[in-house]
Protein backbone atom coordinates (compact mmCIF):
# COMPACT_ATOMS: atom_id res chain seq x y z
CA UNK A 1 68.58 85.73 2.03
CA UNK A 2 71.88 87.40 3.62
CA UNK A 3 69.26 90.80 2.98
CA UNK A 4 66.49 89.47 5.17
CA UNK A 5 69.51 88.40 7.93
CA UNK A 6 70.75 91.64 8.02
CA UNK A 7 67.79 92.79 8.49
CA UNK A 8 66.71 90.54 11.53
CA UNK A 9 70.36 91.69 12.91
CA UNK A 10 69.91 95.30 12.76
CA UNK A 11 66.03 95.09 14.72
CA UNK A 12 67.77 93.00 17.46
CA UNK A 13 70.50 95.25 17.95
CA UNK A 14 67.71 98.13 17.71
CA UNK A 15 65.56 96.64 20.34
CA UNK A 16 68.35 95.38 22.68
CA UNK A 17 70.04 99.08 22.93
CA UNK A 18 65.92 100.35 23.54
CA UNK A 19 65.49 97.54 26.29
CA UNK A 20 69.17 98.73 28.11
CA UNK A 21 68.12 102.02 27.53
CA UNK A 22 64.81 101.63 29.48
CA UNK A 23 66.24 99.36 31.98
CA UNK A 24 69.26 102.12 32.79
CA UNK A 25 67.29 105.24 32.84
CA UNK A 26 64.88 105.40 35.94
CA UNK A 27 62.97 108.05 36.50
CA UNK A 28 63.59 107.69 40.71
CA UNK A 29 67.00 107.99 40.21
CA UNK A 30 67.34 111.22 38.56
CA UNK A 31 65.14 112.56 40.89
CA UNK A 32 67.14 111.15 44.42
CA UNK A 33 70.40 112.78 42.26
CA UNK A 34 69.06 116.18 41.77
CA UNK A 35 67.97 116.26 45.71
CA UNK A 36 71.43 115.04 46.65
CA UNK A 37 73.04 117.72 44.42
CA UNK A 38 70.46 120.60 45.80
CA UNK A 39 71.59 119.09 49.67
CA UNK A 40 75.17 119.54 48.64
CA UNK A 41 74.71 123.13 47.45
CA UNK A 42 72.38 124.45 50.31
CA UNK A 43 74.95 123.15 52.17
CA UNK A 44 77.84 124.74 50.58
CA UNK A 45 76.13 128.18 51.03
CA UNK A 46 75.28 127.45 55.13
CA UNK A 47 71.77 127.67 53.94
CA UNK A 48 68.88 126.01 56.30
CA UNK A 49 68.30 122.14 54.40
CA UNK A 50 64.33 121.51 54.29
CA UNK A 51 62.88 118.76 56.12
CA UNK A 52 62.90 116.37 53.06
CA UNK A 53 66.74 116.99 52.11
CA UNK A 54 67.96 116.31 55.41
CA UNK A 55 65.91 112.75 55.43
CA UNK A 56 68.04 111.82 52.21
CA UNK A 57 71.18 110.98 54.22
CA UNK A 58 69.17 109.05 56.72
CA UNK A 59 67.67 106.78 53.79
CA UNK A 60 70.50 106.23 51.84
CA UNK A 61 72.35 104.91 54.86
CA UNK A 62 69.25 102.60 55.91
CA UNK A 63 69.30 100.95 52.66
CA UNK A 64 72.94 100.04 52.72
């Protein structure tokens, strides 16, 4: 019995830490990060920022 318990235990805490996993790890974020961090750099360097980077600032600031 405490066996078959333990057992029950360890899947939950298996498939909670999978669902928090999923739920924390967007793909849309990672992407919006890596454009900030390319804006930042270009930026750094006085290079010319593509149409698409400079619209980041405007979006982030319209969803707030």
């Amino acid at each position: 019995m405490l066996n078959s318990f333990l057992f029950q235990v360890i899947i939950f805490i298996i498939a909670s830490s999978f669902i928090i996993y999923l739920l924390n790890t967007k793909p849309y974020k990672t992407n919006i990060s890596n454009k900030k961090l390319l804006k930042n750099l270009l930026e750094s360097f006085d290079l010319d920022l593509p149409d698409e980077l400079k619209e980041i600032n405007n979006r982030s600031t319209n969803s707030q």
